[in-house]
C-alpha atoms as a PDB file:
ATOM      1  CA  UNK A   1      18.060 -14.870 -10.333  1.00  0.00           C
ATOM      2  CA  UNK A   2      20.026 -11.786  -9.346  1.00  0.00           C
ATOM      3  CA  UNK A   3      18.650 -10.048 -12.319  1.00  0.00           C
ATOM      4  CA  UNK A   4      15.378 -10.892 -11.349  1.00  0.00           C
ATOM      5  CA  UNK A   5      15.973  -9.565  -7.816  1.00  0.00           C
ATOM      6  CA  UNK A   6      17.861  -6.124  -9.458  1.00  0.00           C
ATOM      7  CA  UNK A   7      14.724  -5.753 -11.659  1.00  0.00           C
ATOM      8  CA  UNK A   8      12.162  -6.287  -8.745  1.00  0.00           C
ATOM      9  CA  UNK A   9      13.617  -3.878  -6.792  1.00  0.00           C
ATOM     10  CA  UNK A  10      13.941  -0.806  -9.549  1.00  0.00           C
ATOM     11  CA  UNK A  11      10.444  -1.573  -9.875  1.00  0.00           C
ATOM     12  CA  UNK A  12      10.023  -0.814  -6.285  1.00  0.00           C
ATOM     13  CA  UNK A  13      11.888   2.006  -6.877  1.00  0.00           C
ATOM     14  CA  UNK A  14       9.156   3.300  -9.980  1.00  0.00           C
ATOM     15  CA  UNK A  15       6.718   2.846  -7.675  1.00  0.00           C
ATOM     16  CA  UNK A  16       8.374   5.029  -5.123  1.00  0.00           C
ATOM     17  CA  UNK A  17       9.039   7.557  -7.326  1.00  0.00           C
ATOM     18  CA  UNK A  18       5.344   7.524  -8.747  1.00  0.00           C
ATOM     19  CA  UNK A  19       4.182   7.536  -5.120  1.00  0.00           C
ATOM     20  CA  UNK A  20       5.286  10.043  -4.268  1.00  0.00           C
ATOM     21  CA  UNK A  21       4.931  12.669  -7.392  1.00  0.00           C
ATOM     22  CA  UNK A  22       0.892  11.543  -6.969  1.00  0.00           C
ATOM     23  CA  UNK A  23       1.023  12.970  -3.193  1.00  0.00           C
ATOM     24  CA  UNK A  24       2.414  16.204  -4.236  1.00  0.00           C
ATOM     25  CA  UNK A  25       0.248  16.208  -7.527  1.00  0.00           C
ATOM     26  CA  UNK A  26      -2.931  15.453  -4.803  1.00  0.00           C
ATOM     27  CA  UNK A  27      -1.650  17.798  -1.826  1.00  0.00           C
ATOM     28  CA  UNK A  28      -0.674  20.544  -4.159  1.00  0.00           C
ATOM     29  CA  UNK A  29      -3.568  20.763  -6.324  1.00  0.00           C
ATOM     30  CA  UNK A  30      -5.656  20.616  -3.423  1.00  0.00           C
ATOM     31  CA  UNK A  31      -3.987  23.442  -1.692  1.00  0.00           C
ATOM     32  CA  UNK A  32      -4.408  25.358  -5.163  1.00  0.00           C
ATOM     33  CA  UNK A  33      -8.424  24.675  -5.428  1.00  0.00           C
ATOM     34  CA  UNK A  34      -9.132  25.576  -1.678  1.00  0.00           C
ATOM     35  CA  UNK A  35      -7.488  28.816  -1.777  1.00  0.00           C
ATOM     36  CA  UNK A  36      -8.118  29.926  -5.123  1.00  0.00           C
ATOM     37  CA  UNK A  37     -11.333  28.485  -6.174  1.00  0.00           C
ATOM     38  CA  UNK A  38     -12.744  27.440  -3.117  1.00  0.00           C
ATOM     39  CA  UNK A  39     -13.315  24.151  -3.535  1.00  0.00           C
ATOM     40  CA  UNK A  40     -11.285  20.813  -3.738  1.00  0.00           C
ATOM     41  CA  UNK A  41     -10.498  17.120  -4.225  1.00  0.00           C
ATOM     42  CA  UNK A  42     -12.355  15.170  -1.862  1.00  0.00           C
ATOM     43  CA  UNK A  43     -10.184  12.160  -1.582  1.00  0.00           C
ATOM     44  CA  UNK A  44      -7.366  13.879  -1.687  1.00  0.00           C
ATOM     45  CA  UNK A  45      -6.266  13.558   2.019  1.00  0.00           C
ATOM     46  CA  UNK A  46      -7.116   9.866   1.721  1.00  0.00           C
ATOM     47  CA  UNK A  47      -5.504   8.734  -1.267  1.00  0.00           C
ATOM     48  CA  UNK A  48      -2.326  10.934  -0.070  1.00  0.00           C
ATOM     49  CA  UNK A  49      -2.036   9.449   2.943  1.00  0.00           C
ATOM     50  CA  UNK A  50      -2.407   5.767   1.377  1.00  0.00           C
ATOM     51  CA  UNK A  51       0.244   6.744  -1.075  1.00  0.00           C
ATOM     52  CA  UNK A  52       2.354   7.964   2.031  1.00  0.00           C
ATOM     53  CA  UNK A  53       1.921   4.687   4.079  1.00  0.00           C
ATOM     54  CA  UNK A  54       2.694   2.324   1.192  1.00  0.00           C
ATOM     55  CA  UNK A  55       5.989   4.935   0.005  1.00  0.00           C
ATOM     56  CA  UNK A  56       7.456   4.779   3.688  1.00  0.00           C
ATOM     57  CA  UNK A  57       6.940   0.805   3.784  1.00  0.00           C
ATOM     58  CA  UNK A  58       8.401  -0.291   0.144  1.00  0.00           C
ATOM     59  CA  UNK A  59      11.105   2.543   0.793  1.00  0.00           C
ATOM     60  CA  UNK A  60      11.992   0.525   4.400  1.00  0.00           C
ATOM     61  CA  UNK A  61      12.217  -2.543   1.809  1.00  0.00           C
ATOM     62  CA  UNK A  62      14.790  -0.858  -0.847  1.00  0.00           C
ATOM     63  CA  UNK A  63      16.572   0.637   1.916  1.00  0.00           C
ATOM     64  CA  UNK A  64      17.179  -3.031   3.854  1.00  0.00           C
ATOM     65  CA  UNK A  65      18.135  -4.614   1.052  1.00  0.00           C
ATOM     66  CA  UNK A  66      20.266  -1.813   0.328  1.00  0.00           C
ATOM     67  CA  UNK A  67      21.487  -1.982   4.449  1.00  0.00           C
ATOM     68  CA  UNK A  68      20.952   2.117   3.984  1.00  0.00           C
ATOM     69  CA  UNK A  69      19.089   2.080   7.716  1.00  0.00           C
ATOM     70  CA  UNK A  70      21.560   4.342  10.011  1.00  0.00           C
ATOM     71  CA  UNK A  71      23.144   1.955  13.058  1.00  0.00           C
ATOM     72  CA  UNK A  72      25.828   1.934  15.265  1.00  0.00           C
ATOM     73  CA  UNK A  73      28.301  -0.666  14.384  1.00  0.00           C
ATOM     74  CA  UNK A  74      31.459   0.245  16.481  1.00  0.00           C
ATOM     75  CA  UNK A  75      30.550  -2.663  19.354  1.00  0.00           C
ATOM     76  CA  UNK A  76      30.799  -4.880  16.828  1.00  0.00           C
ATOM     77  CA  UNK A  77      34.084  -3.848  14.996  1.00  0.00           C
ATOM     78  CA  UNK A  78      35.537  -4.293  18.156  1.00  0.00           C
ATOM     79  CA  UNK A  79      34.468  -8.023  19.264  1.00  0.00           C
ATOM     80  CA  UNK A  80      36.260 -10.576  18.002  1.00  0.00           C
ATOM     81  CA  UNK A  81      35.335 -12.444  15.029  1.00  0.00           C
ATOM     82  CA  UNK A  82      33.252 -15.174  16.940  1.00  0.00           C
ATOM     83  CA  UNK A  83      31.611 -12.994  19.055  1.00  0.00           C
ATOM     84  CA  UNK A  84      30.788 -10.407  15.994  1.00  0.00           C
ATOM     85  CA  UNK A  85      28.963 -13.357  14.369  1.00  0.00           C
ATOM     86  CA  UNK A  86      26.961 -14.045  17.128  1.00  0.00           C
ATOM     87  CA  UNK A  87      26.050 -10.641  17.732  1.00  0.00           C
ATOM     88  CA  UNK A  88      25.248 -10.263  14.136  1.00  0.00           C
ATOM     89  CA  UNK A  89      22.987 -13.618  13.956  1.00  0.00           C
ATOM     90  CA  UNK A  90      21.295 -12.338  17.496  1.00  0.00           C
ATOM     91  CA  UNK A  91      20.437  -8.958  16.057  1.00  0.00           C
ATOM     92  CA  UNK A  92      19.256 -10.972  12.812  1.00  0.00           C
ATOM     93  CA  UNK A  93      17.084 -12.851  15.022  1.00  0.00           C
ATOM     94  CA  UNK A  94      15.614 -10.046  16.601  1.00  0.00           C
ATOM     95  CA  UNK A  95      14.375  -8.509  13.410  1.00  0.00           C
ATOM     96  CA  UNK A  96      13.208 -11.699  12.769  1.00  0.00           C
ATOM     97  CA  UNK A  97      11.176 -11.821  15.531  1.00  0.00           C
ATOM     98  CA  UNK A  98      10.297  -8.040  14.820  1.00  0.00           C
ATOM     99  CA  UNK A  99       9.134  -8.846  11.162  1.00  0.00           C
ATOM    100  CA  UNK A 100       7.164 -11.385  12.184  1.00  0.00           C
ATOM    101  CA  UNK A 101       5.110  -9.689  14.170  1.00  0.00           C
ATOM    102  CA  UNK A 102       4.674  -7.029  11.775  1.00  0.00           C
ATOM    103  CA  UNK A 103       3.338  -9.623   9.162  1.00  0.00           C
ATOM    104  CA  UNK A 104       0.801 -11.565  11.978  1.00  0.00           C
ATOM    105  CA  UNK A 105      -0.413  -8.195  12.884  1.00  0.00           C
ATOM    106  CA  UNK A 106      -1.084  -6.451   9.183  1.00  0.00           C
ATOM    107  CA  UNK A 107      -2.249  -9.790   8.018  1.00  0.00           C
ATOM    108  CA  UNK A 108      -4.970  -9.722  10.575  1.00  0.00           C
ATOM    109  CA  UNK A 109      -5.472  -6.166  10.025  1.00  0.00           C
ATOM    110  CA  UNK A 110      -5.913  -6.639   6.252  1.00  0.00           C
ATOM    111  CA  UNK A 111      -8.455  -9.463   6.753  1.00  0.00           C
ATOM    112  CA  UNK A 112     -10.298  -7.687   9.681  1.00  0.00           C
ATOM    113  CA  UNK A 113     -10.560  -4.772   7.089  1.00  0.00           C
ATOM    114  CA  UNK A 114     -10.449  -5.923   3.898  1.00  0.00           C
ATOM    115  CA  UNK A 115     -14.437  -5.293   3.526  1.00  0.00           C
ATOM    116  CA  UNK A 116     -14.814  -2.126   5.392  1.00  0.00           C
ATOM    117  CA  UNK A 117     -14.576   1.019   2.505  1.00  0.00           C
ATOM    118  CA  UNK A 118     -12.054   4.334   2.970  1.00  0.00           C
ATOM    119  CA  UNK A 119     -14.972   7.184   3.721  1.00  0.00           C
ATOM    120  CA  UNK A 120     -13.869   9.292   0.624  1.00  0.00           C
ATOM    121  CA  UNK A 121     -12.572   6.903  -1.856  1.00  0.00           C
ATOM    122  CA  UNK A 122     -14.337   3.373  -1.059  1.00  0.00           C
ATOM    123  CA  UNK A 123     -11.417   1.987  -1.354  1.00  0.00           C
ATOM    124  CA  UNK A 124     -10.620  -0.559   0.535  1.00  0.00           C
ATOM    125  CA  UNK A 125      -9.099  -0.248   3.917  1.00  0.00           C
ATOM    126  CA  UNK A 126      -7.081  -3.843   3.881  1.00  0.00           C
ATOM    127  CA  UNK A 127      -5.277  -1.943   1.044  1.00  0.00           C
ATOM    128  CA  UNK A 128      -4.021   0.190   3.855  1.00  0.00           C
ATOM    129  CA  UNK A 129      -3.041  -2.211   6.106  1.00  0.00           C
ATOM    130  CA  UNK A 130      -1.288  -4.604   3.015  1.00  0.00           C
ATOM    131  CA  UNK A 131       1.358  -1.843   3.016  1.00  0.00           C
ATOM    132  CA  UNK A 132       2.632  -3.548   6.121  1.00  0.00           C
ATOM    133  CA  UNK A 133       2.858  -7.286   4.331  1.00  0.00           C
ATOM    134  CA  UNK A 134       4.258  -5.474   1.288  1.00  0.00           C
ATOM    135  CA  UNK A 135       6.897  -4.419   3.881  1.00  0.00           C
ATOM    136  CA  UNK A 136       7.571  -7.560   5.829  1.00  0.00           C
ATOM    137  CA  UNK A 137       7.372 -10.324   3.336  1.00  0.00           C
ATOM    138  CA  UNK A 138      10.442  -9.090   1.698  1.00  0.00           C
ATOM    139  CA  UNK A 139      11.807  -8.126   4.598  1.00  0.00           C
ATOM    140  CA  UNK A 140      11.713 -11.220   6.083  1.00  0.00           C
ATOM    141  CA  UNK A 141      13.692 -13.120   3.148  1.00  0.00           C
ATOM    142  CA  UNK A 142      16.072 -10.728   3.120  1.00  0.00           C
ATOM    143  CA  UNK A 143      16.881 -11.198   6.593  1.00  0.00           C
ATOM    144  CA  UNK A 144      17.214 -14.479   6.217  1.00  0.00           C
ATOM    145  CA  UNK A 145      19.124 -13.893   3.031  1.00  0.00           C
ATOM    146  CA  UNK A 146      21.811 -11.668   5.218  1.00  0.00           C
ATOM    147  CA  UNK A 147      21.317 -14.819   8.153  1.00  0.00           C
ATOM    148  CA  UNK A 148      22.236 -17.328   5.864  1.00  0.00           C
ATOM    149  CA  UNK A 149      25.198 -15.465   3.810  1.00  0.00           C
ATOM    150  CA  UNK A 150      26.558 -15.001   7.967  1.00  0.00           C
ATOM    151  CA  UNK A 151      26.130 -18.749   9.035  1.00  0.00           C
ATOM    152  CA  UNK A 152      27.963 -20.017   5.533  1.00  0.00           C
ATOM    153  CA  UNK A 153      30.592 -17.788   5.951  1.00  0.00           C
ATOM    154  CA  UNK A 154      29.551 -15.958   2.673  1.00  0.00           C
ATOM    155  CA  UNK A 155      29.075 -12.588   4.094  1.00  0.00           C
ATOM    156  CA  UNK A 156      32.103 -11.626   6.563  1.00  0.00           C
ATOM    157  CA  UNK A 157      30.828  -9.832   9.924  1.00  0.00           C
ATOM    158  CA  UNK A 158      33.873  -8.554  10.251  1.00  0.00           C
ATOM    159  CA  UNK A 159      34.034  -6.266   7.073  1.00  0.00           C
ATOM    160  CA  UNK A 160      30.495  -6.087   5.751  1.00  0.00           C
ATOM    161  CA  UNK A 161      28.259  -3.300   6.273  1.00  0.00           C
ATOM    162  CA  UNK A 162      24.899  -3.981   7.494  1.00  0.00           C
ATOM    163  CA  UNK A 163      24.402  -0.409   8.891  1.00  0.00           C
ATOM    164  CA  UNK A 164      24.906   2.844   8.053  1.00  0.00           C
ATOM    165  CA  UNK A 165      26.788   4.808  10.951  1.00  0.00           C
ATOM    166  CA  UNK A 166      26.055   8.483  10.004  1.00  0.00           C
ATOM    167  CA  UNK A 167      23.765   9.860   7.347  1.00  0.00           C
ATOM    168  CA  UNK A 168      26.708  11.813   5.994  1.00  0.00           C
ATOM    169  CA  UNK A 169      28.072   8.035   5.035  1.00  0.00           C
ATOM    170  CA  UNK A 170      25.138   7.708   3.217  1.00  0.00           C
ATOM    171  CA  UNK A 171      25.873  11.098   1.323  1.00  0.00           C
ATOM    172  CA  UNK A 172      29.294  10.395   0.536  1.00  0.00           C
ATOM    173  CA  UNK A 173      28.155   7.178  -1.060  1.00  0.00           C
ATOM    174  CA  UNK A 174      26.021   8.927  -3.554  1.00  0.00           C
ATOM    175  CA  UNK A 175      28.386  11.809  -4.674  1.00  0.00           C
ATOM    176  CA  UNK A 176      30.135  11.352  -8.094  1.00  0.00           C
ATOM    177  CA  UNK A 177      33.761  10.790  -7.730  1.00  0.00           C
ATOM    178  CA  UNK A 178      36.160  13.688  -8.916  1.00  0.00           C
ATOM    179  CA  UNK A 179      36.872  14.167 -11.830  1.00  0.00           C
ATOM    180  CA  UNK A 180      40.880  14.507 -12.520  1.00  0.00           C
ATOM    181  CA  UNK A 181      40.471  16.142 -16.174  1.00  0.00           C
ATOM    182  CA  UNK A 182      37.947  18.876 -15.297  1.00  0.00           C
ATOM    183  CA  UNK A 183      40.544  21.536 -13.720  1.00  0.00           C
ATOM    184  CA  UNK A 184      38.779  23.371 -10.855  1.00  0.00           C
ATOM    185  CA  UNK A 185      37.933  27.037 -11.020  1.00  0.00           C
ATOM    186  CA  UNK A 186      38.856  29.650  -8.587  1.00  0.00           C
ATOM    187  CA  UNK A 187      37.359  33.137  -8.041  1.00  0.00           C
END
């Protein structure tokens, strides 16, 4: 199941990636035809801004499951173990409660537009509000994924990481370790 889940989520990932080269591809080419041939891609402001909604929301998904959203976590390294867990499960809830709402209001904003057509593209616009169900759905399980690991004692509030506290964390995380057999070279 966890290779399912790993798979899933590189696909996510693909999709991100290809995203985002078709907004440059779209923006830049579109730059390049208005100033040099005086012309352009009509739905190219449309389509790139579709691409940009649904890259920010499936990126929010890698980057929960991931736990790469920036946080402060120092209240809670410093309440005892109880307490931490209670925190943790009340701040779980909250999202909960956050997600939901995100998924009532794009579902009715997906049905409320799924027959009314983009201007330039006729595509249509309940594509552009599905981002936000592509985004809570998952979110939601994975909070209560993170709820349940805390309530069965699986995950440990007191040394797991749900947060990032500082984006150079994040950095760090991503760096290759040195290397002991490459010397280093001084000028």
């Amino acid at each position: 199941m966890v290779r399912i889940i790993d798979f899933c989520f590189r696909l996510l990932k693909v999709a991100i990636a290809a995203l985002l080269a078709g907004m440059v591809v779209l923006v830049f080419g579109n730059v390049v035809l208005r100033y040099a041939f005086n012309t352009g891609i009509t739905y190219s402001e449309e389509l790139s801004r579709m691409f940009f909604v649904w890259l920010t929301f499936l990126g929010a998904v890698v980057a929960m499951r991931e736990h790469g959203h920036l946080g402060v976590d120092s209240l809670l390294r410093r309440l005892p173990p109880t307490a931490a867990k209670v925190a943790v499960l009340a701040g779980q809830a909250l999202m909960l409660w956050a997600t939901w709402l995100m998924i009532s209001g794009s579902w009715t904003q997906t049905v409320i537009n799924l027959h009314v057509s983009a201007p330039a593209t006729g595509i249509s616009m309940g594509v552009f509000y599905g981002a936000g169900l592509a985004f809570g759905v998952p979110a939601l399980l994975l909070i209560l994924a993170d709820m349940i690991g805390v309530i069965t004692g699986r995950i440990d509030v007191t040394t797991a990481e749900f947060v990032k506290d500082s984006e150079d964390e994040v950095a760090l995380e991503h760096q290759p370790e040195p290397s002991l057999a490459t010397p280093s070279v001084k000028h």
